[in-house]
PDB file of N, CA and C in Angstrom:
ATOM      1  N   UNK A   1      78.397 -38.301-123.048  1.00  0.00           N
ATOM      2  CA  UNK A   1      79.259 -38.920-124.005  1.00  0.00           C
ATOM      3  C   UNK A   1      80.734 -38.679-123.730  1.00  0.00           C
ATOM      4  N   UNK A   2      81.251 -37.949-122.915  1.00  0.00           N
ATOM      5  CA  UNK A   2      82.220 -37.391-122.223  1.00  0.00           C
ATOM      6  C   UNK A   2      82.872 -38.512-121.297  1.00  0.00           C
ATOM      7  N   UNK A   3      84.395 -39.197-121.685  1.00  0.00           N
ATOM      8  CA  UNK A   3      84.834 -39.725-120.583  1.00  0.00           C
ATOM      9  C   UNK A   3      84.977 -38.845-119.060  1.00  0.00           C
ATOM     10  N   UNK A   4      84.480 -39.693-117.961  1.00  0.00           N
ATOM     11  CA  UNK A   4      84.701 -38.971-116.856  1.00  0.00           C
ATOM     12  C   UNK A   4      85.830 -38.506-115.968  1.00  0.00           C
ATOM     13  N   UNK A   5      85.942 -37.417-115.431  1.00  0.00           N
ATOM     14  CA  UNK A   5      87.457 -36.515-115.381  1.00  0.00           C
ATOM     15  C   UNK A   5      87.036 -36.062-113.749  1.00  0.00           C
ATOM     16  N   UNK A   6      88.166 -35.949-113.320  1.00  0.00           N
ATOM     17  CA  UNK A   6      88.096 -35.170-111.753  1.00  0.00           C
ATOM     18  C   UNK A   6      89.666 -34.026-111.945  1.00  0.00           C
ATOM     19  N   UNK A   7      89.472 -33.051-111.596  1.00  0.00           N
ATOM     20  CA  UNK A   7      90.171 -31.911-110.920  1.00  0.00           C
ATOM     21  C   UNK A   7      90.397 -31.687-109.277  1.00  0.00           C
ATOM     22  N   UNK A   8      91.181 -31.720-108.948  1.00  0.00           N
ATOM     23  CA  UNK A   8      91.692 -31.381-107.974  1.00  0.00           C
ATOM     24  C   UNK A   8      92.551 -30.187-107.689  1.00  0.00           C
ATOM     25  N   UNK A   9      91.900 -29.201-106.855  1.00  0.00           N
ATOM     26  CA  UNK A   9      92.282 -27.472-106.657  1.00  0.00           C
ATOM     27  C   UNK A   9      91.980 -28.002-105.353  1.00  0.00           C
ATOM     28  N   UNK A  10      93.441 -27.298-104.910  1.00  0.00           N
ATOM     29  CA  UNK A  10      93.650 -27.086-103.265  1.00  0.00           C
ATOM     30  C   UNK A  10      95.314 -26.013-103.478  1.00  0.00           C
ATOM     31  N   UNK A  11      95.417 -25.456-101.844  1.00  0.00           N
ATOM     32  CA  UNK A  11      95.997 -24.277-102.067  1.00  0.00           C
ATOM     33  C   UNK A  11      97.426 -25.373-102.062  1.00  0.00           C
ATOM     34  N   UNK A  12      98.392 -23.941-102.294  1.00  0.00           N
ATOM     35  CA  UNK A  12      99.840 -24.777-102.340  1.00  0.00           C
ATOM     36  C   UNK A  12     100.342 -25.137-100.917  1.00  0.00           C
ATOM     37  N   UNK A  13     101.057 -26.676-101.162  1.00  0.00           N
ATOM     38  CA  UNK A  13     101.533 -27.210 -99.761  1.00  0.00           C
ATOM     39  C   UNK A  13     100.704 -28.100 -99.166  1.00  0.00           C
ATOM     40  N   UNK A  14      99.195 -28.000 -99.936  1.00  0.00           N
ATOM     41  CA  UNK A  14      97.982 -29.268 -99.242  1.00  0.00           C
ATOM     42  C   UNK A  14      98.622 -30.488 -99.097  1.00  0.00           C
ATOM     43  N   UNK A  15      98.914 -30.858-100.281  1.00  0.00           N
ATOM     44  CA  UNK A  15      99.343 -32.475-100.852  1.00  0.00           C
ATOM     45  C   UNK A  15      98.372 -32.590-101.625  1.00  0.00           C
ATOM     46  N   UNK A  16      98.541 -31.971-102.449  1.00  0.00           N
ATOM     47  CA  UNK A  16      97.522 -32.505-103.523  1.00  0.00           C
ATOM     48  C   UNK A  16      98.291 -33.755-104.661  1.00  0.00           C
ATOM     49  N   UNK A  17      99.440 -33.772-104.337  1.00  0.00           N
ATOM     50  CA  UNK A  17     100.281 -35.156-105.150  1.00  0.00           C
ATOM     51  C   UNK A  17      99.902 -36.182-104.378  1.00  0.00           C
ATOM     52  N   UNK A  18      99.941 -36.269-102.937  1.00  0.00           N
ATOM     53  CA  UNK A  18      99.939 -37.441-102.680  1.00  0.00           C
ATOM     54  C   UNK A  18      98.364 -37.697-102.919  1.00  0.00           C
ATOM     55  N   UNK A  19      97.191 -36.977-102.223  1.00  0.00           N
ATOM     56  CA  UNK A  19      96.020 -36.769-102.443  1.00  0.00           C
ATOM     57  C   UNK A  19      95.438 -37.744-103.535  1.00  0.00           C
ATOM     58  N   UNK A  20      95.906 -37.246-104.473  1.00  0.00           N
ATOM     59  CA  UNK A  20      96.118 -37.676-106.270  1.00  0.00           C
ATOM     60  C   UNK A  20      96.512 -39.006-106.164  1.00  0.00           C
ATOM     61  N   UNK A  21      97.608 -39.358-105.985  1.00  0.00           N
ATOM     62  CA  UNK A  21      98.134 -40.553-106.092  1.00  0.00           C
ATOM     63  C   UNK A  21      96.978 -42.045-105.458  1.00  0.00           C
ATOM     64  N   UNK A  22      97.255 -41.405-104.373  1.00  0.00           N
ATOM     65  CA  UNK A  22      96.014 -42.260-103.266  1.00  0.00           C
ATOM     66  C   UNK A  22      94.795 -42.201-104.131  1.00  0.00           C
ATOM     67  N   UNK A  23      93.922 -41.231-104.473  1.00  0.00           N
ATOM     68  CA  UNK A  23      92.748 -41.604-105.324  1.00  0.00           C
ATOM     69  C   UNK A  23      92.748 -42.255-105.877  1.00  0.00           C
ATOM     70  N   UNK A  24      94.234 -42.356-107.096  1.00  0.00           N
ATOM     71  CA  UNK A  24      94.515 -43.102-108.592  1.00  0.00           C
ATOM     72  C   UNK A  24      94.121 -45.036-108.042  1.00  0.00           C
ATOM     73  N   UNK A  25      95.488 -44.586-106.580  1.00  0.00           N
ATOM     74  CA  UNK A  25      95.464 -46.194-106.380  1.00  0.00           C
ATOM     75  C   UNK A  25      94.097 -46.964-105.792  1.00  0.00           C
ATOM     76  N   UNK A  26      93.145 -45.771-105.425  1.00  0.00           N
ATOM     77  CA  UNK A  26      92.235 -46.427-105.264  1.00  0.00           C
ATOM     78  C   UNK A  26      91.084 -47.008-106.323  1.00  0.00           C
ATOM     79  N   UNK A  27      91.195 -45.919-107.263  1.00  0.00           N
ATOM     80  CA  UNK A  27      90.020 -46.611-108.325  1.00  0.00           C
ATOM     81  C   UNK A  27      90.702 -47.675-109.490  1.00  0.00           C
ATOM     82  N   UNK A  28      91.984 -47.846-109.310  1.00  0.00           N
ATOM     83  CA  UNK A  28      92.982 -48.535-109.967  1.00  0.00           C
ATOM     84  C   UNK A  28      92.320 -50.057-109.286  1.00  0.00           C
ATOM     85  N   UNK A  29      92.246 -50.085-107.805  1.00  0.00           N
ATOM     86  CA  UNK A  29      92.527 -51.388-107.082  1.00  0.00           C
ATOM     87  C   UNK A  29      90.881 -51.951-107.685  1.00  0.00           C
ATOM     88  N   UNK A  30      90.050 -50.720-107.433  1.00  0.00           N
ATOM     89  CA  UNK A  30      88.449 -50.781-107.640  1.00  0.00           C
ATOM     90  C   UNK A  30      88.016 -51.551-109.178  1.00  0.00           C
ATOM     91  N   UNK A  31      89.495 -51.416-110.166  1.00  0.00           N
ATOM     92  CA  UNK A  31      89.237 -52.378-111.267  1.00  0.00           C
ATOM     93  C   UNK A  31      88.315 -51.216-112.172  1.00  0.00           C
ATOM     94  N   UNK A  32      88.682 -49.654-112.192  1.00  0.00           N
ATOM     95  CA  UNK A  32      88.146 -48.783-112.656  1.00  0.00           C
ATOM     96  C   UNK A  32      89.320 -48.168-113.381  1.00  0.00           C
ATOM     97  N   UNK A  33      90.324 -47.927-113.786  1.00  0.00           N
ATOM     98  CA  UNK A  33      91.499 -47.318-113.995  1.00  0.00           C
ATOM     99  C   UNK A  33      91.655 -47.626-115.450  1.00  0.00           C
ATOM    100  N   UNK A  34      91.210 -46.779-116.415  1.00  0.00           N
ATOM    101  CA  UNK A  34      92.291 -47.460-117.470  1.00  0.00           C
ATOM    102  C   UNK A  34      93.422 -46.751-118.110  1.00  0.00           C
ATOM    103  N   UNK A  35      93.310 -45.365-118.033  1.00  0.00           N
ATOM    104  CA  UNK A  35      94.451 -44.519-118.157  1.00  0.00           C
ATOM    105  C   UNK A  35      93.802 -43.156-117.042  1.00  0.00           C
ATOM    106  N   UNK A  36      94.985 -42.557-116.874  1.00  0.00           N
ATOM    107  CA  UNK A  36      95.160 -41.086-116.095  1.00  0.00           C
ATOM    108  C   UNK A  36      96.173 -40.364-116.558  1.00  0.00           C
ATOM    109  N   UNK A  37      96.363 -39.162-116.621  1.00  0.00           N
ATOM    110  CA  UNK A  37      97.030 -38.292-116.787  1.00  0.00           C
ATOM    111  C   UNK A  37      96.929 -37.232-115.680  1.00  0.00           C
ATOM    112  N   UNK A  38      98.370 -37.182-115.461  1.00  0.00           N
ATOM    113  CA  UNK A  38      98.863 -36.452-114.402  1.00  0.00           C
ATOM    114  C   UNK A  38      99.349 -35.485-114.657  1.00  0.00           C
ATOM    115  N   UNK A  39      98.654 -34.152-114.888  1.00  0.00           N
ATOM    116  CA  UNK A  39      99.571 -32.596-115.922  1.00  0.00           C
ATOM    117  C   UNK A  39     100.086 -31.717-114.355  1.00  0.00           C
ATOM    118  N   UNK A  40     101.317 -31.265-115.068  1.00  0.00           N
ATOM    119  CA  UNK A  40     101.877 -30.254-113.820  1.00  0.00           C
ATOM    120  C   UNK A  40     102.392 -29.645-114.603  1.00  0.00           C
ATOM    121  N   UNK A  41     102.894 -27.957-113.739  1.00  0.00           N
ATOM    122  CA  UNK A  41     103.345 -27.065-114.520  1.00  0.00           C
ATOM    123  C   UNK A  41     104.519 -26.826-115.060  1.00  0.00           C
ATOM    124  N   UNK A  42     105.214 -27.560-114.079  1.00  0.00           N
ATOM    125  CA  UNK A  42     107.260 -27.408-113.888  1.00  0.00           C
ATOM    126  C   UNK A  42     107.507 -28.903-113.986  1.00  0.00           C
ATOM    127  N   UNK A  43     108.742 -28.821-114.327  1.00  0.00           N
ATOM    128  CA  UNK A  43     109.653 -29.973-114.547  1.00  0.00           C
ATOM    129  C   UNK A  43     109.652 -30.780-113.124  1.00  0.00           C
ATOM    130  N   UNK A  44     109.952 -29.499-111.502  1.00  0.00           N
ATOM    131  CA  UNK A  44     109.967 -29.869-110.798  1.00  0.00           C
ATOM    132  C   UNK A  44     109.030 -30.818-110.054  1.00  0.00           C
ATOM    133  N   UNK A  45     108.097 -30.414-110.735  1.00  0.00           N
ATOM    134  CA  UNK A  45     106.882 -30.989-110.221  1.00  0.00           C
ATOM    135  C   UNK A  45     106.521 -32.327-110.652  1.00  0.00           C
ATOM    136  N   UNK A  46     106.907 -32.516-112.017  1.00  0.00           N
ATOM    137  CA  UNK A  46     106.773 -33.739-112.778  1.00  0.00           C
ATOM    138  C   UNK A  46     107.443 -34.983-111.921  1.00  0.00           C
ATOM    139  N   UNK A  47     108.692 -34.299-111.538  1.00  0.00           N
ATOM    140  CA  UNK A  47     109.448 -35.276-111.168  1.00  0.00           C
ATOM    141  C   UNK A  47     108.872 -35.269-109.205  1.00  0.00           C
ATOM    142  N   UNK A  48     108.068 -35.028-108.789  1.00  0.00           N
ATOM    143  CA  UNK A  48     107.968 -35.182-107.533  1.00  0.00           C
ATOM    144  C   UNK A  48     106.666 -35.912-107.628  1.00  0.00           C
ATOM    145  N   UNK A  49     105.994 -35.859-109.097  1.00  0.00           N
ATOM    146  CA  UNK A  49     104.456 -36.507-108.831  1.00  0.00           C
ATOM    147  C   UNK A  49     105.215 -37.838-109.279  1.00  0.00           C
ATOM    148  N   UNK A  50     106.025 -38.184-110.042  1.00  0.00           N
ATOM    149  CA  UNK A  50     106.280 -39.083-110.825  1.00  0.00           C
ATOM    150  C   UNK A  50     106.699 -40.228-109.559  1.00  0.00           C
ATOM    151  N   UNK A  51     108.103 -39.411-108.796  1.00  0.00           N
ATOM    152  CA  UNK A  51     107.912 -40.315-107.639  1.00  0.00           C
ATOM    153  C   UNK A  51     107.366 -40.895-106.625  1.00  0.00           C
ATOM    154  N   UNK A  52     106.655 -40.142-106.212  1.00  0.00           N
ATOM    155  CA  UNK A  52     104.666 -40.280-105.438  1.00  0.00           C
ATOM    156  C   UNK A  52     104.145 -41.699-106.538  1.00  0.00           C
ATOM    157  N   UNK A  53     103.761 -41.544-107.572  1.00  0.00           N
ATOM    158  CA  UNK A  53     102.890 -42.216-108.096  1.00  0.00           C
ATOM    159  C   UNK A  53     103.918 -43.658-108.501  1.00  0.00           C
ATOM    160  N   UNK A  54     105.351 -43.288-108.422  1.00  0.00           N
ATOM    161  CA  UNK A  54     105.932 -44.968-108.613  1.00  0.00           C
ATOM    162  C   UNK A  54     105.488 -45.601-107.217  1.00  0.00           C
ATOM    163  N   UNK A  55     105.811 -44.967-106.306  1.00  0.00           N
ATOM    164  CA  UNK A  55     105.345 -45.699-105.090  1.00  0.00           C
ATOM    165  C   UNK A  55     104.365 -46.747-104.750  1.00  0.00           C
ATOM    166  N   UNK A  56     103.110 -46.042-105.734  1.00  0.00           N
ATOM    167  CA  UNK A  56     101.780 -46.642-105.775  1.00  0.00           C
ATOM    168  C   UNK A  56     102.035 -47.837-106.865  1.00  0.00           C
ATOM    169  N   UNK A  57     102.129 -47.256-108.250  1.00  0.00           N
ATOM    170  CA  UNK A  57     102.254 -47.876-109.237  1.00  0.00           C
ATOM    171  C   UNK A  57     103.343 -48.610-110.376  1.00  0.00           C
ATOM    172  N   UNK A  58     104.563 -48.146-109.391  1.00  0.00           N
ATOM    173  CA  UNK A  58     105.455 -49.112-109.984  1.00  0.00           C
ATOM    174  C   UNK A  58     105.741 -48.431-111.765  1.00  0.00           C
ATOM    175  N   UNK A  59     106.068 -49.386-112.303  1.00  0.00           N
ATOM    176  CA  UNK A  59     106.878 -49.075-113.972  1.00  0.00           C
ATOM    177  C   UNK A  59     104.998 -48.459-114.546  1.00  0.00           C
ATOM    178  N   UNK A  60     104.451 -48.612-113.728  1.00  0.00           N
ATOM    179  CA  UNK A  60     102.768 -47.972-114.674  1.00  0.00           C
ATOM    180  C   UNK A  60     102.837 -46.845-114.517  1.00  0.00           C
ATOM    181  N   UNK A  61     103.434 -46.107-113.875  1.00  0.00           N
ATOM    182  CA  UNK A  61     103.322 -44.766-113.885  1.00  0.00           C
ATOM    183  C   UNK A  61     104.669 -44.548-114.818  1.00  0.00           C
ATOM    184  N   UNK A  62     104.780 -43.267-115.592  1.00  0.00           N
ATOM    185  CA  UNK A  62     105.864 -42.878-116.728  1.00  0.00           C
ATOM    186  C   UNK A  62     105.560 -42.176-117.053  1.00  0.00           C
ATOM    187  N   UNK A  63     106.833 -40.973-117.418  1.00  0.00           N
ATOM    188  CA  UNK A  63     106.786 -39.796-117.461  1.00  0.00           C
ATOM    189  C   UNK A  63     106.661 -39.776-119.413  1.00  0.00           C
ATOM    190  N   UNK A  64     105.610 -38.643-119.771  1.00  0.00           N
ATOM    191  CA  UNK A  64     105.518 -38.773-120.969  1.00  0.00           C
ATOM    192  C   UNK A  64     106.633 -38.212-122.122  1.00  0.00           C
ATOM    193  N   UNK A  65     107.245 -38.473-122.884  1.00  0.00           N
ATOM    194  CA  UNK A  65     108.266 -38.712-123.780  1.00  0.00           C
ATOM    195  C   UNK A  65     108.436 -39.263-124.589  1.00  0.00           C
ATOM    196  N   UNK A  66     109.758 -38.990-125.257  1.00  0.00           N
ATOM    197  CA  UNK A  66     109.935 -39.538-126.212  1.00  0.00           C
ATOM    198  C   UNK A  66     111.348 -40.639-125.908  1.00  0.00           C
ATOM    199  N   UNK A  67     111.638 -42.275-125.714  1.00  0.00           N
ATOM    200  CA  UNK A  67     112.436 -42.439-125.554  1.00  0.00           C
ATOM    201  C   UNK A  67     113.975 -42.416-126.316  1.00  0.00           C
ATOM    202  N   UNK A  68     115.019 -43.112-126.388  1.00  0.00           N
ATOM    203  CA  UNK A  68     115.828 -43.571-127.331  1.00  0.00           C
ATOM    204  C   UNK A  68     115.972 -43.834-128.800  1.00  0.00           C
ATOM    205  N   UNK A  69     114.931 -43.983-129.281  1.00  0.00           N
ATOM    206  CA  UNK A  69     114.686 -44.722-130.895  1.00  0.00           C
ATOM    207  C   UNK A  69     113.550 -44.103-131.347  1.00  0.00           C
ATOM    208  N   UNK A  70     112.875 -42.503-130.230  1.00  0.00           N
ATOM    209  CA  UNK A  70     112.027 -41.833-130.933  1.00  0.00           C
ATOM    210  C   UNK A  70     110.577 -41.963-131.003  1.00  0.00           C
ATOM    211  N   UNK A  71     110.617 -43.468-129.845  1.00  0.00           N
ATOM    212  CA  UNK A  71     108.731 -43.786-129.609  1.00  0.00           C
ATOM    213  C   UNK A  71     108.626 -43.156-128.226  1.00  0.00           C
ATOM    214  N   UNK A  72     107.260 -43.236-128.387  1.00  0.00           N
ATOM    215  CA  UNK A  72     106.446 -42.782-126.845  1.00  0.00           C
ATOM    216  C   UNK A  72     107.087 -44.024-125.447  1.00  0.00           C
ATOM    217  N   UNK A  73     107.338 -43.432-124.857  1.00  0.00           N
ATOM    218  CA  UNK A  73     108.098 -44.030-123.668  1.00  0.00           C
ATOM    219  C   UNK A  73     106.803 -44.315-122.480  1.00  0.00           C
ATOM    220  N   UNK A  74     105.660 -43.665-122.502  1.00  0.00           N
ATOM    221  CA  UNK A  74     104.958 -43.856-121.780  1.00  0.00           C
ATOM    222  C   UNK A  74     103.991 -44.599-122.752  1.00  0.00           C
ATOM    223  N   UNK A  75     103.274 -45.253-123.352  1.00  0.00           N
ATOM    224  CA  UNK A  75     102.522 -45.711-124.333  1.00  0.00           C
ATOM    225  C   UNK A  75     101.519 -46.838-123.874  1.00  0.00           C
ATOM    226  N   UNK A  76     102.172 -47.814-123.104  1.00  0.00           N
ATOM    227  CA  UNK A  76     101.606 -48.786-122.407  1.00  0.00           C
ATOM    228  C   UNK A  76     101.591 -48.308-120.482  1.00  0.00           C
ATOM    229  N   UNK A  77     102.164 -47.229-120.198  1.00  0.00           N
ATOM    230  CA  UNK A  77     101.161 -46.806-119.008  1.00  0.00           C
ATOM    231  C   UNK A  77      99.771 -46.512-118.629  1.00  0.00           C
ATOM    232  N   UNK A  78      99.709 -46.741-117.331  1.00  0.00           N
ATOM    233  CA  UNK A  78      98.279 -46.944-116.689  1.00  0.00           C
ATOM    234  C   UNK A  78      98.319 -45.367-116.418  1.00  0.00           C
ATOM    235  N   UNK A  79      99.421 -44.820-115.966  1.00  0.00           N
ATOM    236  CA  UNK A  79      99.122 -43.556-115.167  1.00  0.00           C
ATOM    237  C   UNK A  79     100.601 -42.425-116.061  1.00  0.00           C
ATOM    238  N   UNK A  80      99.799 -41.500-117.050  1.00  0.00           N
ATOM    239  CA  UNK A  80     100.583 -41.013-117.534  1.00  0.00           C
ATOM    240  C   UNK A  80     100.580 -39.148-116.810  1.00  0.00           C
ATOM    241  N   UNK A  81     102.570 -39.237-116.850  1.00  0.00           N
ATOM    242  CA  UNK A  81     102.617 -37.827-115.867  1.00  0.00           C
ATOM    243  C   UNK A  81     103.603 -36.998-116.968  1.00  0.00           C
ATOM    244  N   UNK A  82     102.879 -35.975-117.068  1.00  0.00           N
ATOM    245  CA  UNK A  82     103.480 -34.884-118.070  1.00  0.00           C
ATOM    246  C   UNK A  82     103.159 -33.158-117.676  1.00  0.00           C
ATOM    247  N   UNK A  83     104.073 -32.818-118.507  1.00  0.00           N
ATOM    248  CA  UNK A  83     104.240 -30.748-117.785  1.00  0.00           C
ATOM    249  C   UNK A  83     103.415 -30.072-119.413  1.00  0.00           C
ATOM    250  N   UNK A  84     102.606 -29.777-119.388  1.00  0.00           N
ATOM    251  CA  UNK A  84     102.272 -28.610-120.495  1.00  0.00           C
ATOM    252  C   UNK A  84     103.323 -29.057-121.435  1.00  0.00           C
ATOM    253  N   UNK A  85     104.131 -28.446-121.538  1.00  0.00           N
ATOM    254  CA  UNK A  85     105.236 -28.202-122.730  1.00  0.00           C
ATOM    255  C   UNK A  85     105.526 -29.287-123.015  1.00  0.00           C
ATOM    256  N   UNK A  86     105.362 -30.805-122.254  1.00  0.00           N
ATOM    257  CA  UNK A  86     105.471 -31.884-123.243  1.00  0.00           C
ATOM    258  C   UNK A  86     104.404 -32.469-123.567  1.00  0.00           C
ATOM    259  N   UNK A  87     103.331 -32.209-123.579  1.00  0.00           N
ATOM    260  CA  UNK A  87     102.030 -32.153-124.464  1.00  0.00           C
ATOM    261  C   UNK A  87     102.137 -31.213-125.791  1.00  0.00           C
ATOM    262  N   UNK A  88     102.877 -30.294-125.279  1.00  0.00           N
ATOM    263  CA  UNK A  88     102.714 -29.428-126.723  1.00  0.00           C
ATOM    264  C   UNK A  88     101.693 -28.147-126.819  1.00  0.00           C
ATOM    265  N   UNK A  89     101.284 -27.893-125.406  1.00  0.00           N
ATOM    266  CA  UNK A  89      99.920 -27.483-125.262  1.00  0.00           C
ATOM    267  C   UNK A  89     100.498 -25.610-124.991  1.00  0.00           C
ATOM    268  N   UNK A  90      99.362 -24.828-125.757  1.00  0.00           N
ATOM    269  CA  UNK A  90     100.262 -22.990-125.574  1.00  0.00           C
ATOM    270  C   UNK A  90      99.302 -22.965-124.613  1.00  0.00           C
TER     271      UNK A  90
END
């Protein structure tokens, strides 16, 4: 009853962003994709998956937030990329 989920653990420096990305775009193309979430630990990181995954996916990938006027900025993304602390998560 569980939507289905994959993890990816590999040591640091593998590529596990691009790794990631490439999977996404593949089950995306496969007509399997309907949302993803992309969690990282650092800011830095957010912003290095974020650019990896525009590559693939263009304005569908978006970093999760809050924009200008206080709504979800990512809301209608395919591929949502966020750090712990903007989930809200201890």
């Amino acid at each position: 009853g569980k939507p289905p989920r994959a993890l990816l653990s590999l040591a640091t420096g593998a590529g596990k962003t691009v790794i990631a990305a490439n999977l996404l775009k593949r089950v995306a193309d496969a007509g399997q994709l309907k949302r993803a979430l992309f969690l990282c630990d650092r800011d830095e990181l957010r912003t290095q998956a974020l650019n990896e995954l525009t590559h693939y996916f263009g304005d569908a990938a978006r970093a999760v937030g809050r924009d200008g006027a206080g709504r979800n900025a990512a809301k209608n993304a395919a591929v949502h990329v966020a750090t712990y602390q903007t989930l809200g998560v201890d």
